[in-house]
PDB file of N, CA and C in Angstrom:
ATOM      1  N   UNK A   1      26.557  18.996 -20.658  1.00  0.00           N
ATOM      2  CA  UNK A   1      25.598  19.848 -19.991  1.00  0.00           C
ATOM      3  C   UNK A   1      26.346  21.048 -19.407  1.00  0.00           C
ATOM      4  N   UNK A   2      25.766  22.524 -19.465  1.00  0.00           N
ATOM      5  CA  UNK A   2      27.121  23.350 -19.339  1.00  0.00           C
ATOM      6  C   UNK A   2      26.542  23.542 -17.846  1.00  0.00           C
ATOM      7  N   UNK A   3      27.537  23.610 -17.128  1.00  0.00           N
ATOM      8  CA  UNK A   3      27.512  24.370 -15.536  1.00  0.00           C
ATOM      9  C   UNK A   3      26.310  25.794 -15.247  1.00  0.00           C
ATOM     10  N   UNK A   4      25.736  25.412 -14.541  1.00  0.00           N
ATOM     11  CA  UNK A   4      25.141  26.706 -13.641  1.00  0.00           C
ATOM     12  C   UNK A   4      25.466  26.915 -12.878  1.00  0.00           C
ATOM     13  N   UNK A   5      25.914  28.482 -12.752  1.00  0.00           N
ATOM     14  CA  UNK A   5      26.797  29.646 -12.142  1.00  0.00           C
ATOM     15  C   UNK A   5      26.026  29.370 -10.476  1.00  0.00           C
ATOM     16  N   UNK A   6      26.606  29.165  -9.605  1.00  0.00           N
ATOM     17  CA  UNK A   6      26.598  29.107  -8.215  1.00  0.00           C
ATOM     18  C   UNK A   6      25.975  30.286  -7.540  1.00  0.00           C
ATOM     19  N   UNK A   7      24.708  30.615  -7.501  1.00  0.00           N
ATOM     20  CA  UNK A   7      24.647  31.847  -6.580  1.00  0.00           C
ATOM     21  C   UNK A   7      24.269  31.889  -5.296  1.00  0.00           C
ATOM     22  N   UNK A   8      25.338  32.777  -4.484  1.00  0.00           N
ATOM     23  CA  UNK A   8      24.725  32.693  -3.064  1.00  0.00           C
ATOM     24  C   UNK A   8      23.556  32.828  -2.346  1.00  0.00           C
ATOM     25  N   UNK A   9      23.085  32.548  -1.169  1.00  0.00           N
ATOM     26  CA  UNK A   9      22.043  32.526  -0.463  1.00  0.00           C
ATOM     27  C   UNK A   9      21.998  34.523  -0.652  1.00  0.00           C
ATOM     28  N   UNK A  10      22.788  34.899  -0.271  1.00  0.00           N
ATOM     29  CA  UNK A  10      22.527  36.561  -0.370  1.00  0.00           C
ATOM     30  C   UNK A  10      21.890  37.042  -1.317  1.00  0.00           C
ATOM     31  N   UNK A  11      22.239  36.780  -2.416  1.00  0.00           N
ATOM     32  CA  UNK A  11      22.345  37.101  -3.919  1.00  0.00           C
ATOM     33  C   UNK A  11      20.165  36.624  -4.303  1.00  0.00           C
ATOM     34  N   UNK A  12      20.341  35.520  -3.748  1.00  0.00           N
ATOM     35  CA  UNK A  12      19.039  35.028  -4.028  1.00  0.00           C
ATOM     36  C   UNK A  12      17.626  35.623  -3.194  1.00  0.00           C
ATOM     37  N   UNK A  13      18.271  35.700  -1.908  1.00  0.00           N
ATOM     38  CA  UNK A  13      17.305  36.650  -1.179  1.00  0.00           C
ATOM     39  C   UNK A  13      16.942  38.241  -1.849  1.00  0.00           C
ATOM     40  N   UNK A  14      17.851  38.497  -1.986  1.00  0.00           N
ATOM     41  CA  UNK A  14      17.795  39.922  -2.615  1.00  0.00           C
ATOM     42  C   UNK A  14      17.163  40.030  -3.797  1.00  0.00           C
ATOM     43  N   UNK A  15      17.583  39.520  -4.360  1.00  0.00           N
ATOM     44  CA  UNK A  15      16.694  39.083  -5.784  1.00  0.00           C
ATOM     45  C   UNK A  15      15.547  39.038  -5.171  1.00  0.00           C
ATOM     46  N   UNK A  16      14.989  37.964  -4.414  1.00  0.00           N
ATOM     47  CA  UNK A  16      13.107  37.654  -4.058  1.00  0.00           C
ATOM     48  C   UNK A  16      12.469  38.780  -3.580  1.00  0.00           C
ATOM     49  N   UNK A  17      13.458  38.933  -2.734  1.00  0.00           N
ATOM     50  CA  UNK A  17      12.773  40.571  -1.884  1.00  0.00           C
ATOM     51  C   UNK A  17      12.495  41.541  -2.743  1.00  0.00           C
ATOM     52  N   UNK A  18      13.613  42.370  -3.812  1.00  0.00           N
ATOM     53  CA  UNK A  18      13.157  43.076  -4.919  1.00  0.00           C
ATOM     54  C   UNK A  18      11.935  42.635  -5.296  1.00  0.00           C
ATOM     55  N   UNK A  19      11.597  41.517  -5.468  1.00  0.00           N
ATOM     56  CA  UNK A  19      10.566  41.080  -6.615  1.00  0.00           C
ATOM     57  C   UNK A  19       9.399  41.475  -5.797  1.00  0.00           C
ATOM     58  N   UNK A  20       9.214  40.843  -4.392  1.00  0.00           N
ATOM     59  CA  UNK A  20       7.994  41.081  -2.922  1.00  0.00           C
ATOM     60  C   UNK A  20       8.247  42.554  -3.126  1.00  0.00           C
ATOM     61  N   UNK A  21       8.799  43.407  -2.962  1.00  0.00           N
ATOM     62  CA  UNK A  21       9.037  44.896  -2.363  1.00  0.00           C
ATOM     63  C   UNK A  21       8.539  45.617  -3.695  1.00  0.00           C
ATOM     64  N   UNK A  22       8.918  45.141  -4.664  1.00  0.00           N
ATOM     65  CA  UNK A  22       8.896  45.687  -6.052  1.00  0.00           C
ATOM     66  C   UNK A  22       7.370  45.858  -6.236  1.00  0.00           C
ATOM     67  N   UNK A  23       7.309  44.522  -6.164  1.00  0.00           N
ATOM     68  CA  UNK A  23       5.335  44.589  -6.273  1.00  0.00           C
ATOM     69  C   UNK A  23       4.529  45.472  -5.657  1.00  0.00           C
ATOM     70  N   UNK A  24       4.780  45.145  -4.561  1.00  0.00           N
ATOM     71  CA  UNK A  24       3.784  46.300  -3.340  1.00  0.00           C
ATOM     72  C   UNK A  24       4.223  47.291  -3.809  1.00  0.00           C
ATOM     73  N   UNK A  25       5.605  48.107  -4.698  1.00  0.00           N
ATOM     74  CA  UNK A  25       5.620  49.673  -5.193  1.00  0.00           C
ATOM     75  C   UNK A  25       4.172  49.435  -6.061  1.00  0.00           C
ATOM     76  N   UNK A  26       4.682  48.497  -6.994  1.00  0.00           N
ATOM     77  CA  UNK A  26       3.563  48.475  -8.167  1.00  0.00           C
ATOM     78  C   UNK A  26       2.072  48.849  -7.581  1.00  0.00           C
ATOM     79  N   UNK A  27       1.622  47.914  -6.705  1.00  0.00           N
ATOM     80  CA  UNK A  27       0.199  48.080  -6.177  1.00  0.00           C
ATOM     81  C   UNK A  27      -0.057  49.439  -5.309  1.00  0.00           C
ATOM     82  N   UNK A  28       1.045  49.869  -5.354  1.00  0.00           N
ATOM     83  CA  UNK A  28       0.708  51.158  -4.383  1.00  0.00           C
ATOM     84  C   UNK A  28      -0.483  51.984  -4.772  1.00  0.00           C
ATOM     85  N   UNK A  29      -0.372  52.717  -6.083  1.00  0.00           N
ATOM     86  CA  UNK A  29      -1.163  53.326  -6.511  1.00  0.00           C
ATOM     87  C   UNK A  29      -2.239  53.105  -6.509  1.00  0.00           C
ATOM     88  N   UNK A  30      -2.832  51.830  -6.686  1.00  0.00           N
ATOM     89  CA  UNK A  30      -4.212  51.550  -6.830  1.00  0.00           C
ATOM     90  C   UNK A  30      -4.818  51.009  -5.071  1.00  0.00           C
ATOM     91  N   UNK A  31      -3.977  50.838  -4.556  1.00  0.00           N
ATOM     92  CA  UNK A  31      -4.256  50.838  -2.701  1.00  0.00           C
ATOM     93  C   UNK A  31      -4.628  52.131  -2.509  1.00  0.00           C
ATOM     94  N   UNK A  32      -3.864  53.047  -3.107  1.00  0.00           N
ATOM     95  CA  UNK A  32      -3.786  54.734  -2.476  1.00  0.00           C
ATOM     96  C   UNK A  32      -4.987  55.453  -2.912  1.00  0.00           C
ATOM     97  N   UNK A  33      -5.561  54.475  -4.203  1.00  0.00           N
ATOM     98  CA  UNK A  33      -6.674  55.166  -4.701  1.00  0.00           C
ATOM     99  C   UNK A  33      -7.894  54.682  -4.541  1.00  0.00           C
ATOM    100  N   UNK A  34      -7.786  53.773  -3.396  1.00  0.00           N
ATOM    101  CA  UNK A  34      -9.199  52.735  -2.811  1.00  0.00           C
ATOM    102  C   UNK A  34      -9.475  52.500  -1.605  1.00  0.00           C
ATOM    103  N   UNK A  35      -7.952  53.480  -0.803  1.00  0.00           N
ATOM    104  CA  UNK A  35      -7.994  53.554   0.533  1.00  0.00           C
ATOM    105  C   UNK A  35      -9.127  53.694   1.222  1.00  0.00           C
ATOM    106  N   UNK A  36     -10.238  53.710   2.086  1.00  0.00           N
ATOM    107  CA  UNK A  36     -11.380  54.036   2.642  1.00  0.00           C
ATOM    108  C   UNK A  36     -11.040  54.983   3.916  1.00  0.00           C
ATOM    109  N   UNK A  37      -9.993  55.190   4.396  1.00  0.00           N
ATOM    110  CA  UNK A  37      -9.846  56.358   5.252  1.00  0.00           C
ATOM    111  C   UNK A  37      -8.814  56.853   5.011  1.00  0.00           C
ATOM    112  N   UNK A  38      -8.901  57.957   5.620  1.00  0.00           N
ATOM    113  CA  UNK A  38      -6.791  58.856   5.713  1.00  0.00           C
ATOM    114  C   UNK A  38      -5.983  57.775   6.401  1.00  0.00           C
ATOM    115  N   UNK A  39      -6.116  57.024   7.383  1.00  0.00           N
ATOM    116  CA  UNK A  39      -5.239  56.744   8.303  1.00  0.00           C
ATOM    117  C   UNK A  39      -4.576  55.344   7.335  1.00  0.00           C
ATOM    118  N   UNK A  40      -5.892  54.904   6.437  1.00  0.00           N
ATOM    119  CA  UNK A  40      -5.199  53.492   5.667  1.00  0.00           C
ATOM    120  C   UNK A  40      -4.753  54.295   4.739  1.00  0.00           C
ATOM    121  N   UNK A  41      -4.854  55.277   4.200  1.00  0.00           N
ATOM    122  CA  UNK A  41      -4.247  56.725   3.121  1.00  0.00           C
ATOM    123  C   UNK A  41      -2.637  56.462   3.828  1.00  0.00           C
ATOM    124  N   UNK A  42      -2.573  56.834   4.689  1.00  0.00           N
ATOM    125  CA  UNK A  42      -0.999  56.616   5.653  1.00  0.00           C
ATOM    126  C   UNK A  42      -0.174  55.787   5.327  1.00  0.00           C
ATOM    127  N   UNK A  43      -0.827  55.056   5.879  1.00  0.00           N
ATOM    128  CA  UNK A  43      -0.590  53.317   5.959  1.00  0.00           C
ATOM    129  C   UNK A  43       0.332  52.552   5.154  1.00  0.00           C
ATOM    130  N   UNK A  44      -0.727  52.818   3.704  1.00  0.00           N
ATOM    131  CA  UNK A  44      -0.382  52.676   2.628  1.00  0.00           C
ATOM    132  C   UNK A  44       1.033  53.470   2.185  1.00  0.00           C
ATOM    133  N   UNK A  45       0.868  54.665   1.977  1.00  0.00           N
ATOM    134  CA  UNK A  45       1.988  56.024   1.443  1.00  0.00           C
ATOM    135  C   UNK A  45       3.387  55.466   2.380  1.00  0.00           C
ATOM    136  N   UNK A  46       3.319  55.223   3.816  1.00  0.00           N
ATOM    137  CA  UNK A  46       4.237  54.781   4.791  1.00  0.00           C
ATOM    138  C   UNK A  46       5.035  53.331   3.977  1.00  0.00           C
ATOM    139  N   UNK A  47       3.747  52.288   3.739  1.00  0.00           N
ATOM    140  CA  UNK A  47       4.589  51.173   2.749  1.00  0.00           C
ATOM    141  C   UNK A  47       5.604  51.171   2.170  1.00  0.00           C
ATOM    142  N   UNK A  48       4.429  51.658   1.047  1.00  0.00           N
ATOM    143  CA  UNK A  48       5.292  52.552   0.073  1.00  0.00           C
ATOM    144  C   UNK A  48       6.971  52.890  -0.002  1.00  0.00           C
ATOM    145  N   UNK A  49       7.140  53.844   1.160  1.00  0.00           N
ATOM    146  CA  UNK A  49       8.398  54.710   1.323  1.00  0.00           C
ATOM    147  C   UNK A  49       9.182  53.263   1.946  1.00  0.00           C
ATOM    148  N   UNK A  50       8.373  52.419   2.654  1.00  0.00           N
ATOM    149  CA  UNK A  50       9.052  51.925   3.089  1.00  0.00           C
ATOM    150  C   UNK A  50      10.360  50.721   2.220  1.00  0.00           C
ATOM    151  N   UNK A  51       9.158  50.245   0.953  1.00  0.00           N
ATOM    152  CA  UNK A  51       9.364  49.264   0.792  1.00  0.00           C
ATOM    153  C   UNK A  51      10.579  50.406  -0.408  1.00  0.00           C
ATOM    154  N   UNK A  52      10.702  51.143  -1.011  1.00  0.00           N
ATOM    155  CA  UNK A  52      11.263  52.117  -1.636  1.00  0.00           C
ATOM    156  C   UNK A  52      12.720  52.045  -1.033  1.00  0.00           C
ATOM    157  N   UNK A  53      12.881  51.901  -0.074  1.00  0.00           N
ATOM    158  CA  UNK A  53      13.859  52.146   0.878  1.00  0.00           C
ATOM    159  C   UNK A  53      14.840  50.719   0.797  1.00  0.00           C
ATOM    160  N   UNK A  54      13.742  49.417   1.005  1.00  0.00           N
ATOM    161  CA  UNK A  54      14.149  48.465   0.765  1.00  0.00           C
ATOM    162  C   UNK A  54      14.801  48.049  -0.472  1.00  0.00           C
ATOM    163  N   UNK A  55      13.886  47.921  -1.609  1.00  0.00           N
ATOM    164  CA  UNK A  55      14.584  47.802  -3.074  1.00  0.00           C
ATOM    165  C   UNK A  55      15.451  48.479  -3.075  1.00  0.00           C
ATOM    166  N   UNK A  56      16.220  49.645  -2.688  1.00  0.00           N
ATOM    167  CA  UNK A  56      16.581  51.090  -2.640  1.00  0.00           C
ATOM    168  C   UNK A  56      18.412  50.063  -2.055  1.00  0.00           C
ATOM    169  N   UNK A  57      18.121  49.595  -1.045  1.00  0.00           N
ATOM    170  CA  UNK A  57      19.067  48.630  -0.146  1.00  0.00           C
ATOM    171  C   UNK A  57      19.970  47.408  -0.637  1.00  0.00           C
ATOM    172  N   UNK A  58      18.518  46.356  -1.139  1.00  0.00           N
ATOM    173  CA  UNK A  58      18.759  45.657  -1.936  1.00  0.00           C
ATOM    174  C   UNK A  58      19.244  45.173  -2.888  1.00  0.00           C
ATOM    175  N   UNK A  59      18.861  46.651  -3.904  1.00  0.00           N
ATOM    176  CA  UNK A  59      19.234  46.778  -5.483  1.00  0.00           C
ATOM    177  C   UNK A  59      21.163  46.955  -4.968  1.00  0.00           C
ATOM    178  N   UNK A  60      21.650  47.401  -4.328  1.00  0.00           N
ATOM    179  CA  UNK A  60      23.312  47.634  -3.880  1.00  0.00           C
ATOM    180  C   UNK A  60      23.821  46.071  -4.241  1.00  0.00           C
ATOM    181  N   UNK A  61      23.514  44.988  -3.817  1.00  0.00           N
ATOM    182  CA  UNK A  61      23.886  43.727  -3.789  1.00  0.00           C
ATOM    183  C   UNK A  61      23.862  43.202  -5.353  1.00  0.00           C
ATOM    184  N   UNK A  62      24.446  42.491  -5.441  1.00  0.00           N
ATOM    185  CA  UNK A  62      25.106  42.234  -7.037  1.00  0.00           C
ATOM    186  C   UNK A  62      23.638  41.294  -7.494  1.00  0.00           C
ATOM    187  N   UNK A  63      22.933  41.573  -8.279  1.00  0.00           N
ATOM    188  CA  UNK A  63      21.840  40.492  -8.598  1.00  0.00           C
ATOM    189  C   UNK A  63      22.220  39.582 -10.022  1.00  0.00           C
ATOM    190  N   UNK A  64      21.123  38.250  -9.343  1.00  0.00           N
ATOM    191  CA  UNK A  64      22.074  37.194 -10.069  1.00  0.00           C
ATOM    192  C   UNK A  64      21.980  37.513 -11.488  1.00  0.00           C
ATOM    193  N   UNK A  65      20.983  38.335 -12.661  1.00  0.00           N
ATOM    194  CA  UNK A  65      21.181  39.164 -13.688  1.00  0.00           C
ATOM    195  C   UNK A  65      22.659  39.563 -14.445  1.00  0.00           C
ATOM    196  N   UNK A  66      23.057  40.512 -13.041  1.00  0.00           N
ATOM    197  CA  UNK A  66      24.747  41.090 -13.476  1.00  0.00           C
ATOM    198  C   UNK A  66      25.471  39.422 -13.606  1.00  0.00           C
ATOM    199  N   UNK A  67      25.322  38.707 -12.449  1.00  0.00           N
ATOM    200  CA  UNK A  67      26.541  37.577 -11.965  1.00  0.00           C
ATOM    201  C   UNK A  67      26.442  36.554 -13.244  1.00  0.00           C
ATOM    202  N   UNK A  68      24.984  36.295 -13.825  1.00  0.00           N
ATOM    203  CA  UNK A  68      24.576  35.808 -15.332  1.00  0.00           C
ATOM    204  C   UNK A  68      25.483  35.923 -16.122  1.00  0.00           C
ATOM    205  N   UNK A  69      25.182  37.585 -16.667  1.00  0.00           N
ATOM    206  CA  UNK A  69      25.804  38.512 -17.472  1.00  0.00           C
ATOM    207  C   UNK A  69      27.270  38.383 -17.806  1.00  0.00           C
ATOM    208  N   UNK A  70      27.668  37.857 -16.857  1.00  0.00           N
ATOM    209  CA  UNK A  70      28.987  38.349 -16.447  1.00  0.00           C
ATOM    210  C   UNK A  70      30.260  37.033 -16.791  1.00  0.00           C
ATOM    211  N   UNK A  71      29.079  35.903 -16.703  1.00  0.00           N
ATOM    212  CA  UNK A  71      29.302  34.546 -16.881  1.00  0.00           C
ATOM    213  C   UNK A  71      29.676  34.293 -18.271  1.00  0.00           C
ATOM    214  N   UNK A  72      28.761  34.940 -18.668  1.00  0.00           N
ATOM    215  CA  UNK A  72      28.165  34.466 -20.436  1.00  0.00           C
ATOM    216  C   UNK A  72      29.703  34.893 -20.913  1.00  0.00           C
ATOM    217  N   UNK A  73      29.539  34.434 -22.353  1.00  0.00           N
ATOM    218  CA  UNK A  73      30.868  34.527 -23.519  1.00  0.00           C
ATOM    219  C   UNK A  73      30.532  35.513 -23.972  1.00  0.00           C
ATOM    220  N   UNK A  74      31.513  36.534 -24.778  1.00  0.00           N
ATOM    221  CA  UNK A  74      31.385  37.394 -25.280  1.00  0.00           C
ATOM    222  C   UNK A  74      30.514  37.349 -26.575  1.00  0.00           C
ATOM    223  N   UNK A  75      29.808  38.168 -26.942  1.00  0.00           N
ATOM    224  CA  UNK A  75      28.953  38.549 -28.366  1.00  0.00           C
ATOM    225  C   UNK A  75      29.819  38.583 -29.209  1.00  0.00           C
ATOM    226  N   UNK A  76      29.278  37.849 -30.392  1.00  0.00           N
ATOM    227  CA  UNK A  76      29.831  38.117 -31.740  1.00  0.00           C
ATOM    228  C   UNK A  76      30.102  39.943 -31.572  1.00  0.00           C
ATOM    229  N   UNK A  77      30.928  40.774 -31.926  1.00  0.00           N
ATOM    230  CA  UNK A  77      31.057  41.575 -32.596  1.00  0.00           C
ATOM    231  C   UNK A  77      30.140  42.093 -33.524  1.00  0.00           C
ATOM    232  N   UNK A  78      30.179  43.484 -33.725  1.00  0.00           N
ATOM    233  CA  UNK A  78      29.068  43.718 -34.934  1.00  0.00           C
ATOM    234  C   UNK A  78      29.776  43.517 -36.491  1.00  0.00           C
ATOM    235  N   UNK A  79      30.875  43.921 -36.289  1.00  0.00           N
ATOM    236  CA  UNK A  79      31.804  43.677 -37.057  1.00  0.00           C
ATOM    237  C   UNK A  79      32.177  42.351 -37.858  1.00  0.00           C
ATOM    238  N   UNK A  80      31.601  41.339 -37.059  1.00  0.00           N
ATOM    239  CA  UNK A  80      32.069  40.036 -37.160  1.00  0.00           C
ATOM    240  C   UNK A  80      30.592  39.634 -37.875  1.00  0.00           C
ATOM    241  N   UNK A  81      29.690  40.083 -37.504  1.00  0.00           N
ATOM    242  CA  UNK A  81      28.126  39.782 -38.160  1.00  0.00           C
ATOM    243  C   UNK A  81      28.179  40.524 -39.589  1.00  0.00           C
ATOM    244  N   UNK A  82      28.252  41.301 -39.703  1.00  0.00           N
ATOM    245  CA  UNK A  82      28.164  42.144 -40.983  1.00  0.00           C
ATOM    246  C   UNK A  82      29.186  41.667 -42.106  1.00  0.00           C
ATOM    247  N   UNK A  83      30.703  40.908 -41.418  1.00  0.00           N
ATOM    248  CA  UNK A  83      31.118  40.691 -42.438  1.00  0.00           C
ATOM    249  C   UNK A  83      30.725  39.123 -42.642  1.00  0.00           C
ATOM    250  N   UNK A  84      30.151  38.357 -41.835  1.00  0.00           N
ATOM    251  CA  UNK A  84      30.199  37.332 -42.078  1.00  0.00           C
ATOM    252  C   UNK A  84      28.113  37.670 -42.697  1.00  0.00           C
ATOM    253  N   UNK A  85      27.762  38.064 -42.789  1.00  0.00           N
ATOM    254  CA  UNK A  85      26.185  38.745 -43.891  1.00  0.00           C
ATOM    255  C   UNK A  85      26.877  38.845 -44.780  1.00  0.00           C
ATOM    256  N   UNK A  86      27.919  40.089 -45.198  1.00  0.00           N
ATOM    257  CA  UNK A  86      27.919  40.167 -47.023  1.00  0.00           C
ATOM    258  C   UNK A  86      28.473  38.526 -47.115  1.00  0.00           C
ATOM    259  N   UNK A  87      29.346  37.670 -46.562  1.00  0.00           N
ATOM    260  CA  UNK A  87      30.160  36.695 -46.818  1.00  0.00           C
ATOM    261  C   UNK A  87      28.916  35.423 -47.710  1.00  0.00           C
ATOM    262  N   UNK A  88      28.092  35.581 -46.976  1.00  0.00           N
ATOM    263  CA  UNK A  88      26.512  34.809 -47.544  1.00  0.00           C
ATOM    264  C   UNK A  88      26.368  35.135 -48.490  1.00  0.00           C
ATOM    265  N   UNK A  89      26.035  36.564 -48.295  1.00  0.00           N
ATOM    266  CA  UNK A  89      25.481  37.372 -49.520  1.00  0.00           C
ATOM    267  C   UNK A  89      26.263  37.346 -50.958  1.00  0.00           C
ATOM    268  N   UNK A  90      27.412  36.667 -50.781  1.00  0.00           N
ATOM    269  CA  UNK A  90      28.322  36.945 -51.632  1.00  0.00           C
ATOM    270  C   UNK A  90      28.527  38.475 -52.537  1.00  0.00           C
ATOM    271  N   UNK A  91      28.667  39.520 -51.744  1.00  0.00           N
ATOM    272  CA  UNK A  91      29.078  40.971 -51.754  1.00  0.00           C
ATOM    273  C   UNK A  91      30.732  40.441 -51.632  1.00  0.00           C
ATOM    274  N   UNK A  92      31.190  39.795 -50.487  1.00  0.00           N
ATOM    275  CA  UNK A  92      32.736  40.072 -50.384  1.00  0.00           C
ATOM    276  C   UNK A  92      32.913  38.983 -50.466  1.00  0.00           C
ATOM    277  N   UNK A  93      34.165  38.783 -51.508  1.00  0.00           N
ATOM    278  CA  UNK A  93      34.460  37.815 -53.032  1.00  0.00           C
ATOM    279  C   UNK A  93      36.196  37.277 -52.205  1.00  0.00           C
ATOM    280  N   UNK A  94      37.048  37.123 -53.510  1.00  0.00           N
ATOM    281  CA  UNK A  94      38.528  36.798 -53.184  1.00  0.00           C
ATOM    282  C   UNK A  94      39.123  37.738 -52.799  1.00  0.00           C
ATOM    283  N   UNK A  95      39.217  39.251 -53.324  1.00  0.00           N
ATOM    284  CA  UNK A  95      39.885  39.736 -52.256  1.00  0.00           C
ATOM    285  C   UNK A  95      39.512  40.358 -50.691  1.00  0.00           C
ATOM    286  N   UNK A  96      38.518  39.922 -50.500  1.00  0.00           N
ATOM    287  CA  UNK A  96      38.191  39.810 -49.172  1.00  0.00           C
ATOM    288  C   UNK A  96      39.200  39.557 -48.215  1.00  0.00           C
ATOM    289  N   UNK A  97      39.469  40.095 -47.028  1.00  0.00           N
ATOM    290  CA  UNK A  97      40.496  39.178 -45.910  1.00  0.00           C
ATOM    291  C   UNK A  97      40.215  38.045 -45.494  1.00  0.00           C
ATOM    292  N   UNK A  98      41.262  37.112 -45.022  1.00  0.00           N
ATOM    293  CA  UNK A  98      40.989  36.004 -44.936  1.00  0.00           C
ATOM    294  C   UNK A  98      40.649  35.871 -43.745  1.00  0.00           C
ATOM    295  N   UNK A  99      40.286  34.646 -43.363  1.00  0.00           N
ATOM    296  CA  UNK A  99      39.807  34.144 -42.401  1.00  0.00           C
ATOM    297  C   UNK A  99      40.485  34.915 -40.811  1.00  0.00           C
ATOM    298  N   UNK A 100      41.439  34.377 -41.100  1.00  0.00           N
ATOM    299  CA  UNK A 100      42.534  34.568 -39.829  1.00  0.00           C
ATOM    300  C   UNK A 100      42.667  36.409 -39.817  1.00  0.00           C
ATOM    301  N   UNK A 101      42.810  37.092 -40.379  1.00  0.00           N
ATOM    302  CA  UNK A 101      42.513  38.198 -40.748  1.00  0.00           C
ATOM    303  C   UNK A 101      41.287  39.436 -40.027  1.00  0.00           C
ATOM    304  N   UNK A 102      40.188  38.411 -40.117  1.00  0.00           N
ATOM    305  CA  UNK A 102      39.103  38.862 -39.754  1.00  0.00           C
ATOM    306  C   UNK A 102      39.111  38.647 -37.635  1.00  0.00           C
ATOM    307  N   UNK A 103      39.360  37.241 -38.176  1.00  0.00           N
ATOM    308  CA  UNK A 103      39.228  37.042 -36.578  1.00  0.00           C
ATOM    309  C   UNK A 103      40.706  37.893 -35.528  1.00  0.00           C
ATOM    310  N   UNK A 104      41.322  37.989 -36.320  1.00  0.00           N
ATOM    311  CA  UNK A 104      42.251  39.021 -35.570  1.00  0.00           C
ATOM    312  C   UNK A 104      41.665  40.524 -35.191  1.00  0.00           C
ATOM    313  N   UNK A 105      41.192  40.373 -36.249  1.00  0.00           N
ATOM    314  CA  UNK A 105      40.462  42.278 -36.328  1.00  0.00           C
ATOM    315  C   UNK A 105      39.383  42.285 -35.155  1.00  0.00           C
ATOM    316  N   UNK A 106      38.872  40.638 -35.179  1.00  0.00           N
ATOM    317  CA  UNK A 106      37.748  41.070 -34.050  1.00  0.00           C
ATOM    318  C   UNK A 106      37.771  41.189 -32.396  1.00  0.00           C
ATOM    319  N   UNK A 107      38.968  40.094 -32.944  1.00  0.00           N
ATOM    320  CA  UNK A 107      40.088  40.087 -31.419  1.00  0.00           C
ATOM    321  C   UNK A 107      40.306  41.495 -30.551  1.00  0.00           C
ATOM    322  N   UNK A 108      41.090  42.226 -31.455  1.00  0.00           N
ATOM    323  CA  UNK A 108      41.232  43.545 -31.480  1.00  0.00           C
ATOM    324  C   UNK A 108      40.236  44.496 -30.885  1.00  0.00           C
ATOM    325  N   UNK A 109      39.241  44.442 -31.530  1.00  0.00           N
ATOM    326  CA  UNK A 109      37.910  45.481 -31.383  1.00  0.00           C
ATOM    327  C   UNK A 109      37.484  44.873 -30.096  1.00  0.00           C
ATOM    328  N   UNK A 110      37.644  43.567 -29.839  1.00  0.00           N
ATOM    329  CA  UNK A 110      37.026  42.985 -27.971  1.00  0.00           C
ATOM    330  C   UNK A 110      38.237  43.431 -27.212  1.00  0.00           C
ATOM    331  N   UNK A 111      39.450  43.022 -27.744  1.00  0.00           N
ATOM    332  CA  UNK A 111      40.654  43.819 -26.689  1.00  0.00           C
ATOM    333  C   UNK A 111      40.140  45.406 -26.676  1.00  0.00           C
ATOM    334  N   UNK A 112      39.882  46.201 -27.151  1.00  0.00           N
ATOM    335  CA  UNK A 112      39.916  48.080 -27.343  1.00  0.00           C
ATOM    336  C   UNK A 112      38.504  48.126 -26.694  1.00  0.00           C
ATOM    337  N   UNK A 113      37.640  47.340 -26.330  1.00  0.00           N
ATOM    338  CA  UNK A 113      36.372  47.298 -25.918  1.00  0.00           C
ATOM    339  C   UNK A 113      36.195  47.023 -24.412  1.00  0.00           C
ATOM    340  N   UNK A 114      37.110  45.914 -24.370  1.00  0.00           N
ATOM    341  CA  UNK A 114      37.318  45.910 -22.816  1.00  0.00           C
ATOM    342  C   UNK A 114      38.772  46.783 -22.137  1.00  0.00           C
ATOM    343  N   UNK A 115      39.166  47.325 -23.035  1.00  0.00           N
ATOM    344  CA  UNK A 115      39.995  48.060 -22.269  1.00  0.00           C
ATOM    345  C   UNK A 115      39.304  49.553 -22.177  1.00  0.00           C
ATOM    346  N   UNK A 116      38.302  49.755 -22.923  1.00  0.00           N
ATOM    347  CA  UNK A 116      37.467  51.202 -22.794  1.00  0.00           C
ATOM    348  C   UNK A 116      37.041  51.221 -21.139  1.00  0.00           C
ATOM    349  N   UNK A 117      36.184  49.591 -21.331  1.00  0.00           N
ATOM    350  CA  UNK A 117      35.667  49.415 -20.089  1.00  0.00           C
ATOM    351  C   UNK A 117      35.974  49.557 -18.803  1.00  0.00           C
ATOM    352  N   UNK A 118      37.330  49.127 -18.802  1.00  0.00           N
ATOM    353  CA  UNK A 118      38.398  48.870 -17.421  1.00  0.00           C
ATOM    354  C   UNK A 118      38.321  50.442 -17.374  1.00  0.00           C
ATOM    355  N   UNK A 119      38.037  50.757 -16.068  1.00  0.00           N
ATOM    356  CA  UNK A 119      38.534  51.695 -15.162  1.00  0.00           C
ATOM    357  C   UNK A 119      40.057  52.322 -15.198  1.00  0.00           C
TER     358      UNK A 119
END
């Protein structure tokens, strides 16, 4: 059974709150357009900014999405898909590279990929 990634109490609040804060952006518009006076016209628009402010706060904190993300194993390569398609397809025959060959090359392209990445 593989492990699930540990996320903090922080991490999880923030997450919920986005989701509460997020919504009320969503509903804004249709509050703003059913308001029955200026002052709930306010009210509303005030939310709004408010809750804007919040997600705005929130979204700074690492959400458990990235901490997921971050967990996971690397992707096949595209490189590694395409040759292992013609390999089916039987397009690429004996002189094809070999095994060890390929997986070096892909090695490679994840080393030059995360070193783009690094800062």
């Amino acid at each position: 059974m593989p492990e699930r990634p540990s996320h903090t109490w922080r991490t999880r609040l923030a997450d919920i709150g986005m989701i509460l804060f997020g919504a009320i952006m969503a509903i804004t518009p249709l509050a703003l357009w059913v308001a029955p006076t200026k002052s709930w016209f306010y009210f509303v628009l005030e939310l709004f900014v408010i809750s804007g402010f919040i997600v705005w706060y929130l979204s700074r904190f690492e959400s458990s999405a990235a901490e997921h993300q971050r967990n996971q194993r690397l992707k096949r390569s595209v490189y590694d898909r395409i040759v292992h398609l013609l390999q089916n397809l039987g397009l690429m025959k004996r002189n094809a590279p070999s095994q060890a060959e390929l997986k070096e090359r892909a090695a490679k392209h994840r080393r030059d990929i995360q070193e783009r990445k690094a800062p």
